[in-house]
N, C-alpha and C. Protein backbone atom coordinates (compact mmCIF):
# COMPACT_ATOMS: atom_id res chain seq x y z
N UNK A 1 49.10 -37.55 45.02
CA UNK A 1 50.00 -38.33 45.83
C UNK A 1 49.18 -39.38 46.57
N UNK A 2 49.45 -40.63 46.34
CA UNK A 2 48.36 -41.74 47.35
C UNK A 2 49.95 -42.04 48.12
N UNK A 3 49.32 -42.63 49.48
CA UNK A 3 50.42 -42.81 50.37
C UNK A 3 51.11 -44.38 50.15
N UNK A 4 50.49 -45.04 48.74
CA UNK A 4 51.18 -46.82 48.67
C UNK A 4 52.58 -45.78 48.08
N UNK A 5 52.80 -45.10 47.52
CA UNK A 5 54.34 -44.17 46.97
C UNK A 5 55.03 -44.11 47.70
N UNK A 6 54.88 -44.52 49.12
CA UNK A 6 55.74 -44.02 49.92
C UNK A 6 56.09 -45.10 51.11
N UNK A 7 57.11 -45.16 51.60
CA UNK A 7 57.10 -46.36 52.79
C UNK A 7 58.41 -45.70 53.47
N UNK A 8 58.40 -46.83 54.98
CA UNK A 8 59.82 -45.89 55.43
C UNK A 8 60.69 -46.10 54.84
N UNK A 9 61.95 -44.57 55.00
CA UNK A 9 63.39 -44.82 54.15
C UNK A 9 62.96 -43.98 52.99
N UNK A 10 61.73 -43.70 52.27
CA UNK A 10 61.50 -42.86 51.07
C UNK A 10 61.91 -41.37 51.31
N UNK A 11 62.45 -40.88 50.06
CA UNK A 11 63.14 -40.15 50.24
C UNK A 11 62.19 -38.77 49.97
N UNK A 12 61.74 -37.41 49.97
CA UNK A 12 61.15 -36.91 49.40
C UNK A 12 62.12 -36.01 48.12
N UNK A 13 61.33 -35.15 47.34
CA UNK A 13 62.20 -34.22 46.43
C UNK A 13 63.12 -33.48 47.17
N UNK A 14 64.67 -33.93 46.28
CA UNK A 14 65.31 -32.57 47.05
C UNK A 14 64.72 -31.49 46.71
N UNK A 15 64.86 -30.65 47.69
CA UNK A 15 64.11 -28.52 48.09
C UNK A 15 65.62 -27.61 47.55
N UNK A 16 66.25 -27.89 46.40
CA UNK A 16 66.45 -26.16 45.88
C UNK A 16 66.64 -24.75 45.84
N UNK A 17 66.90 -24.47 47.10
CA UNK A 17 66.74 -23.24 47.93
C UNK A 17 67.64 -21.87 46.78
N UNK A 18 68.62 -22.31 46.31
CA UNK A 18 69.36 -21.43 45.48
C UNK A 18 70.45 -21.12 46.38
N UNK A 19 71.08 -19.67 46.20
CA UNK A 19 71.98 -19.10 46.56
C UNK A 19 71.63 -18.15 47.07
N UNK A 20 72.06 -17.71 48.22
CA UNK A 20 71.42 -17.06 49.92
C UNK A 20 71.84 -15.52 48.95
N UNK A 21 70.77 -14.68 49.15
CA UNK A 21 70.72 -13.53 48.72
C UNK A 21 71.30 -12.28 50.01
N UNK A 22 72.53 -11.54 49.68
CA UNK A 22 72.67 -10.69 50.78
C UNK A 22 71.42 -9.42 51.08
N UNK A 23 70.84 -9.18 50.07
CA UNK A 23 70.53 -7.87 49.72
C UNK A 23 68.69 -8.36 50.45
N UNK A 24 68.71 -9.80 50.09
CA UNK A 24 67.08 -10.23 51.07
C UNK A 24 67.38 -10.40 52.41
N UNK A 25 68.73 -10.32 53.20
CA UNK A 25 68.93 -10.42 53.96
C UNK A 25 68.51 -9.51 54.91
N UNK A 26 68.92 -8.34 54.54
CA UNK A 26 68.60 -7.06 54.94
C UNK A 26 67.53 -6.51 55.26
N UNK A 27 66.80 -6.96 53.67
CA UNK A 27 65.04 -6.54 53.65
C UNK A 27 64.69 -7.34 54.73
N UNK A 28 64.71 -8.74 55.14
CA UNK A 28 64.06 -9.28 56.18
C UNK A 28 64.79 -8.86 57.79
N UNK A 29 65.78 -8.46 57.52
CA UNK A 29 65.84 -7.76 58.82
C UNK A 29 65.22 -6.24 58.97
N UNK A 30 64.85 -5.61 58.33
CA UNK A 30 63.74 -4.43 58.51
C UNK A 30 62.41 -5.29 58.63
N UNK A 31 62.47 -6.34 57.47
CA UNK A 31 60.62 -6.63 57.97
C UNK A 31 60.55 -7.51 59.20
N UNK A 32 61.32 -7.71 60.04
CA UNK A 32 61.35 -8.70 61.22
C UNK A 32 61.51 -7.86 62.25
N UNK A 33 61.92 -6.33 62.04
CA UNK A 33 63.03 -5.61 62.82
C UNK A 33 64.37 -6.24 63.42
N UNK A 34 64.72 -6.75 63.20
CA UNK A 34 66.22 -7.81 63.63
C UNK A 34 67.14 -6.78 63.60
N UNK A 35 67.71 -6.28 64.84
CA UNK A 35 68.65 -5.08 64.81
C UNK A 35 69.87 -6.15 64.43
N UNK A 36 70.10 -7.40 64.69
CA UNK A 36 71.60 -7.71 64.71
C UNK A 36 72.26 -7.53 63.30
N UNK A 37 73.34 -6.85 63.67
CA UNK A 37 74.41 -5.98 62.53
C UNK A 37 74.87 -7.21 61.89
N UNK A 38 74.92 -8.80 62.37
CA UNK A 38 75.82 -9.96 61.43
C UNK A 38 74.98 -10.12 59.76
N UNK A 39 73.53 -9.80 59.96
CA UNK A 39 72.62 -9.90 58.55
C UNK A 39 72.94 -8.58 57.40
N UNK A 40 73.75 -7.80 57.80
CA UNK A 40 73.71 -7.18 56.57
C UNK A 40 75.64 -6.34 56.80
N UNK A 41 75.92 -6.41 58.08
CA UNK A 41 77.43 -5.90 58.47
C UNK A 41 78.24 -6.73 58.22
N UNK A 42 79.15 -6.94 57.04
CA UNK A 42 80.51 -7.79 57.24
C UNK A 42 80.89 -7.69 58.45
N UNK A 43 81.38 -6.18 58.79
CA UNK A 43 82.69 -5.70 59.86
C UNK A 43 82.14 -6.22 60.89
N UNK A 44 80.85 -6.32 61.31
CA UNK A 44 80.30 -6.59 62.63
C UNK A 44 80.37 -8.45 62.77
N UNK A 45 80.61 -9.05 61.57
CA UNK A 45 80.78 -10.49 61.87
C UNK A 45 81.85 -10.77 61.80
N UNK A 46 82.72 -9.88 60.95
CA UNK A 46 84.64 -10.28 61.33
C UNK A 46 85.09 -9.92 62.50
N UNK A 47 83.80 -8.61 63.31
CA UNK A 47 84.78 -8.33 64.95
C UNK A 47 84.11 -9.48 65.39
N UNK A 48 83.24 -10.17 65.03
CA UNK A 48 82.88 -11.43 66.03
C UNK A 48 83.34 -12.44 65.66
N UNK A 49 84.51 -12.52 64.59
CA UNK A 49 85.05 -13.94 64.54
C UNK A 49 84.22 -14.69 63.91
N UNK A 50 83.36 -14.58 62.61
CA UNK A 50 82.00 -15.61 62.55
C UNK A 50 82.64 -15.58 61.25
N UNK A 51 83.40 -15.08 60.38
CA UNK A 51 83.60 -14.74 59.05
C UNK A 51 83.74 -13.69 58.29
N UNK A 52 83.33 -13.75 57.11
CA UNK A 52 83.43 -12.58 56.38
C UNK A 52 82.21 -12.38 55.30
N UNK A 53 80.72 -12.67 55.27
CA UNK A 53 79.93 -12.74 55.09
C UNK A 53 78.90 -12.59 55.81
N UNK A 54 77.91 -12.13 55.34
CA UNK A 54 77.03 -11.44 56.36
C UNK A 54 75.68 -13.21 56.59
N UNK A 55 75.20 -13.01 57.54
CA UNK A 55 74.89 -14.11 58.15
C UNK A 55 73.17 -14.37 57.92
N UNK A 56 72.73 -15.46 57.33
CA UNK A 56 71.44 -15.25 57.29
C UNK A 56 70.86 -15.43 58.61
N UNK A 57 69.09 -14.91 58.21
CA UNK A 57 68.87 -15.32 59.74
C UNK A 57 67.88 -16.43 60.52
N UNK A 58 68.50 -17.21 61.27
CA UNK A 58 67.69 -18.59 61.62
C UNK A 58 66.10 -18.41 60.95
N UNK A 59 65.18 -17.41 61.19
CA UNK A 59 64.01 -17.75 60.61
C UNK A 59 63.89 -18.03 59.24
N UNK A 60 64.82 -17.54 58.83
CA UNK A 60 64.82 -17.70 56.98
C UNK A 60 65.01 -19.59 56.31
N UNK A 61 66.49 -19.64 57.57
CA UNK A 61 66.68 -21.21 56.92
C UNK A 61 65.44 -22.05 57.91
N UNK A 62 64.90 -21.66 58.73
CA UNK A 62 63.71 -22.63 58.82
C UNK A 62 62.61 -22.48 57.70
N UNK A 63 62.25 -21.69 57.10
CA UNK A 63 61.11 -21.37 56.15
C UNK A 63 61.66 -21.83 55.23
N UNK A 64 62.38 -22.16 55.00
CA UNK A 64 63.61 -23.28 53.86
C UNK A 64 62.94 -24.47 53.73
N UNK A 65 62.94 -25.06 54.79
CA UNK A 65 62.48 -26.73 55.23
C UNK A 65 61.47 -26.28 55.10
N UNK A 66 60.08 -25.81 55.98
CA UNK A 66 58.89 -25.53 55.56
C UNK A 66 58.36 -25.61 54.28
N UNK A 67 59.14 -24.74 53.59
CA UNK A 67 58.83 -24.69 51.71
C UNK A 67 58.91 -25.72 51.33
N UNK A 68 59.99 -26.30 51.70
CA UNK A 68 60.22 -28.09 51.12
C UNK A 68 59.04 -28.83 51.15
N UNK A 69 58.41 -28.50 52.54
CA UNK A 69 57.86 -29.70 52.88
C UNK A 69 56.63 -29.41 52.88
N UNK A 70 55.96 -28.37 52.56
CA UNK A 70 54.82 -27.85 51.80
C UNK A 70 54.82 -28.08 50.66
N UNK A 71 56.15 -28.00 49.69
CA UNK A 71 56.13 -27.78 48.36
C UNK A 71 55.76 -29.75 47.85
N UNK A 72 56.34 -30.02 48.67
CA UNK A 72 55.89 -31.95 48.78
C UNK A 72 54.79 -32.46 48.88
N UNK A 73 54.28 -31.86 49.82
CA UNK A 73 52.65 -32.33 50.23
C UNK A 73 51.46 -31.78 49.76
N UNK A 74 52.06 -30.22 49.46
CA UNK A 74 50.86 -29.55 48.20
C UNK A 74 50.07 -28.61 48.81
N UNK A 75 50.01 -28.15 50.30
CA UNK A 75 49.74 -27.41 51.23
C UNK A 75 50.18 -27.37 52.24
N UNK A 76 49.70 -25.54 52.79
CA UNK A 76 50.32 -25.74 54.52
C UNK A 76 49.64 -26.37 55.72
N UNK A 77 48.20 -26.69 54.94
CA UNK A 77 47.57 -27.59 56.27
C UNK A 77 48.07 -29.15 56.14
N UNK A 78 48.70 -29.19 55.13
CA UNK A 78 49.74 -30.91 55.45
C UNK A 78 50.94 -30.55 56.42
N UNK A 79 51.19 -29.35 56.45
CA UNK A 79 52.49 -29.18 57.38
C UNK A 79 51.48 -29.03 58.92
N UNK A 80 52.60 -30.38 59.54
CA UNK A 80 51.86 -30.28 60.89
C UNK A 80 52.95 -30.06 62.19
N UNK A 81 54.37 -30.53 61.94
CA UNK A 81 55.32 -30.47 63.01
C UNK A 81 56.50 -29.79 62.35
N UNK A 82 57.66 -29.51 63.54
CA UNK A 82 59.00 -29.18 62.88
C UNK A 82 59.47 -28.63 64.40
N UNK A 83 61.00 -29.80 64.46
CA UNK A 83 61.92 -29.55 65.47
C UNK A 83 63.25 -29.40 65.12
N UNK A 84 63.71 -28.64 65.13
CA UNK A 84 65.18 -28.36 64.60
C UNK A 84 66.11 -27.71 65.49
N UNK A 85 67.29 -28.13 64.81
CA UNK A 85 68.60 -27.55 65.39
C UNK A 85 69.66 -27.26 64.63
N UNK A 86 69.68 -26.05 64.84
CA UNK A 86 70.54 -25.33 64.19
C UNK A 86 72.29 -25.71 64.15
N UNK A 87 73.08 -26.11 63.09
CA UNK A 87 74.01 -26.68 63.32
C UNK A 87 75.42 -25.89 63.07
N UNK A 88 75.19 -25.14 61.84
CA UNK A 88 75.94 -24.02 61.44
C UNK A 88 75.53 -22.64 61.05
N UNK A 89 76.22 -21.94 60.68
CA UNK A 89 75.56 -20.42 60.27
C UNK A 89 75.60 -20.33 58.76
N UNK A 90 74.59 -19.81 58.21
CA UNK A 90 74.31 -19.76 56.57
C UNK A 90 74.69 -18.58 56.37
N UNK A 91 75.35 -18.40 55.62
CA UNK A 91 76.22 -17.50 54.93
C UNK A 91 75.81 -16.31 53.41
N UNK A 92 75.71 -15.27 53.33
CA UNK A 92 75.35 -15.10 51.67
C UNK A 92 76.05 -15.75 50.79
N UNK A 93 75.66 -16.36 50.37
CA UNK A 93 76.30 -16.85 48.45
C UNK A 93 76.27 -18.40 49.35
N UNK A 94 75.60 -18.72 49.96
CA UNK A 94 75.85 -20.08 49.87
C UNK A 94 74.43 -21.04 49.34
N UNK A 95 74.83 -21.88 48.52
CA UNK A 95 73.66 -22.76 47.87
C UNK A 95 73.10 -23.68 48.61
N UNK A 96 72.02 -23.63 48.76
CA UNK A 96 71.05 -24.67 50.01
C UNK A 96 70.27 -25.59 49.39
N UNK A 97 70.19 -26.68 49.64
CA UNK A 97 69.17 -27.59 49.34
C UNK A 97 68.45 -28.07 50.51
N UNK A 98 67.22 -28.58 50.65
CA UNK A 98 66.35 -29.36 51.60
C UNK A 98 66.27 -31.04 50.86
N UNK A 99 66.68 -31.67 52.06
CA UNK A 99 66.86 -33.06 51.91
C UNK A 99 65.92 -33.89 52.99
N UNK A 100 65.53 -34.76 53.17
CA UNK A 100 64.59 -35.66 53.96
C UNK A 100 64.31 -36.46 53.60
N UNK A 101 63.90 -37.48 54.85
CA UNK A 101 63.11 -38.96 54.62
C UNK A 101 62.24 -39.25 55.02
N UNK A 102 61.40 -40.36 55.07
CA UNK A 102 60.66 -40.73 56.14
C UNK A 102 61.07 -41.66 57.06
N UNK A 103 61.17 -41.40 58.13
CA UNK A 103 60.65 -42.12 58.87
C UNK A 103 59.90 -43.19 59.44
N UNK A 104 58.70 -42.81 59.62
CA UNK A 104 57.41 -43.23 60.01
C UNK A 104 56.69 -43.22 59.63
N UNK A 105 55.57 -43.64 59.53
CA UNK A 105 54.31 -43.65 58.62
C UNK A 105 52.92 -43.98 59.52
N UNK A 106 52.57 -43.30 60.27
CA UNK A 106 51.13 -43.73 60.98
C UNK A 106 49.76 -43.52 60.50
N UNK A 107 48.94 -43.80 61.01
CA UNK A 107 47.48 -43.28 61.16
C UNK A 107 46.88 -42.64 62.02
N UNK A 108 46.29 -41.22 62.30
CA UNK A 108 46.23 -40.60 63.56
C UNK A 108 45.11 -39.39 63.09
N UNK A 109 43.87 -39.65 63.75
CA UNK A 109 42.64 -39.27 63.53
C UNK A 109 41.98 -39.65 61.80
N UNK A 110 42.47 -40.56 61.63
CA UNK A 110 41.73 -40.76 59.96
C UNK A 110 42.69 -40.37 58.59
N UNK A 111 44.32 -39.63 59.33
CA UNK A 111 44.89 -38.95 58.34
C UNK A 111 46.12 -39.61 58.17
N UNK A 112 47.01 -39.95 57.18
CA UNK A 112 48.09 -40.90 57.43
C UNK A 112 49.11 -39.83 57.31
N UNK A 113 50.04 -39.92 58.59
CA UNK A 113 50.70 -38.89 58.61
C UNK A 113 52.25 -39.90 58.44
N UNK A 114 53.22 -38.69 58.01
CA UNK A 114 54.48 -39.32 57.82
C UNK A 114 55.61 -38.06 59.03
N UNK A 115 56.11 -39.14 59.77
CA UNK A 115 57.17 -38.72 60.16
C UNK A 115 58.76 -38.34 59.48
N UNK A 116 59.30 -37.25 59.66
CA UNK A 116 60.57 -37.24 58.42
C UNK A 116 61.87 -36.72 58.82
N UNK A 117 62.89 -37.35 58.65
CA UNK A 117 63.79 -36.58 58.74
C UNK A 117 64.66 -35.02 57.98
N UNK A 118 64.97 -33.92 58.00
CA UNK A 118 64.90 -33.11 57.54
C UNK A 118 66.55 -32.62 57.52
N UNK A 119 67.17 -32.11 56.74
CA UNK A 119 68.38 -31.26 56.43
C UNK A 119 68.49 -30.16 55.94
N UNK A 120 69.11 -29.60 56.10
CA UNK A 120 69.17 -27.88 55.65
C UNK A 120 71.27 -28.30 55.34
N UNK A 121 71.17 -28.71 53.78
CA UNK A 121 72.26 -28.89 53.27
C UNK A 121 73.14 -27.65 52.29
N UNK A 122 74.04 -27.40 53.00
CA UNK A 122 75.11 -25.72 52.35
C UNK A 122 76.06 -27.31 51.29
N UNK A 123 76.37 -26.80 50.07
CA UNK A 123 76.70 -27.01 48.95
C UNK A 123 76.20 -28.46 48.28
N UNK A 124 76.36 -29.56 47.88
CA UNK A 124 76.62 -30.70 47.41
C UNK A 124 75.02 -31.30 48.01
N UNK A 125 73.88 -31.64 47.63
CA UNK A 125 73.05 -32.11 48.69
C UNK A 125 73.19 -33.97 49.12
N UNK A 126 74.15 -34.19 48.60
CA UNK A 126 74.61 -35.61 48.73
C UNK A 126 75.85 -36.09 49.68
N UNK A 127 76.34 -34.68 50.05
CA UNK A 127 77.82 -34.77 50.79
C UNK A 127 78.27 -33.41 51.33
N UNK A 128 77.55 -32.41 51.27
CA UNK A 128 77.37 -30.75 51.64
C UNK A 128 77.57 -30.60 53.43
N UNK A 129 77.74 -29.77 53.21
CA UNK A 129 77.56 -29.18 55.06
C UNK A 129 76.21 -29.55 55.57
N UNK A 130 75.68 -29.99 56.75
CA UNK A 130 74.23 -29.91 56.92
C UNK A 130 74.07 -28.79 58.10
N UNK A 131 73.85 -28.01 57.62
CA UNK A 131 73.56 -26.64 58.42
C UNK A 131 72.39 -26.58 59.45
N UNK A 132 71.08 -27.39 59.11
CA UNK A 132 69.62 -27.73 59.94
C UNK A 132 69.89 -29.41 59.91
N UNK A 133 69.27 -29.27 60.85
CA UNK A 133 68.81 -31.08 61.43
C UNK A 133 67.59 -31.29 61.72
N UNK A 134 66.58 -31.94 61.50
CA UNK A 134 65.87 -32.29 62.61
C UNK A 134 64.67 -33.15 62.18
N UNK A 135 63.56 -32.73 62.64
CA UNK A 135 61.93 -33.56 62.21
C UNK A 135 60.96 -33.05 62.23
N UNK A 136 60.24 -33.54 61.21
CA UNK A 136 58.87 -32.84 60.81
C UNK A 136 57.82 -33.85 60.56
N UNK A 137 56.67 -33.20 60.48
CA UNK A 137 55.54 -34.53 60.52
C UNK A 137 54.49 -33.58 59.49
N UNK A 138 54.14 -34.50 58.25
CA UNK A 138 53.03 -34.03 57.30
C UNK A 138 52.39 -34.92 56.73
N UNK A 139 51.70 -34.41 56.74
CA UNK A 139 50.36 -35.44 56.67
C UNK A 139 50.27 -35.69 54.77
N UNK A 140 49.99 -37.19 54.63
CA UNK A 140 50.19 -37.88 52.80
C UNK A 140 48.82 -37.71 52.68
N UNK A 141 47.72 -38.10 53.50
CA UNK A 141 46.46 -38.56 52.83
C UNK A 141 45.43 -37.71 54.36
N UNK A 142 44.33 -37.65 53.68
CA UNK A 142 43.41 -37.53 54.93
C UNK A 142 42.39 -37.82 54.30
């Protein structure tokens, strides 16, 4: 990757996430310990009014964007920032893509870093729900 590929407004690869697994849901709430009953309890998210699907859990759809934006730059020491906000709740069976742009494009200690905008998109990645929002900063060249 040389950084002339890229300028602001460039888009990176859409991120692919698939279709939200209930059954990894679970496993990562034992490996996180996450007592909340919405990751693997229907009944406990229909008494809360949230639906009828069990609910993934915020750390998962951030490691979403992360992957993206590792999987872009080719390592995790290019991943340098990430601010997000959570916009909706991810659901099992729902299909995710990671979408982003750039931004910005600086120079900052010798390394040309790119500022980006980031999405965490539930169905269509062109017109889908955007479930994450926010910004991240990874570095093109050093």
């Amino acid at each position: 990757m040389t950084t002339s590929e890229f300028s602001i407004g460039s888009k990176f690869p859409n991120y692919d996430v698939g279709i939200v697994d209930a059954e990894k849901m679970k496993t990562m709430a034992v490996l996180i310990q996450d007592p909340n009953p919405i990751h693997w309890d229907v009944e406990s998210v229909k008494r809360l009014g949230l639906g009828s699907k069990p609910i993934n859990q915020g750390p998962n759809n951030m490691a979403y964007v992360v992957n993206a934006l590792v999987s872009w730059v080719g390592s995790i020491e290019k991943f340098k920032k990430l601010k997000i906000r959570f916009l909706s709740n991810v659901y099992a069976g729902d299909r995710l893509t990671v979408v982003g742009s750039i931004t910005d494009i600086g120079q900052v200690e010798g390394e040309t870093l790119a500022s980006c905008e980031v999405q965490l998109v539930r169905g269509d990645p062109e017109g889908g729900d955007v479930v994450m929002a926010g910004q991240a900063a990874v570095i093109l060249s050093g």
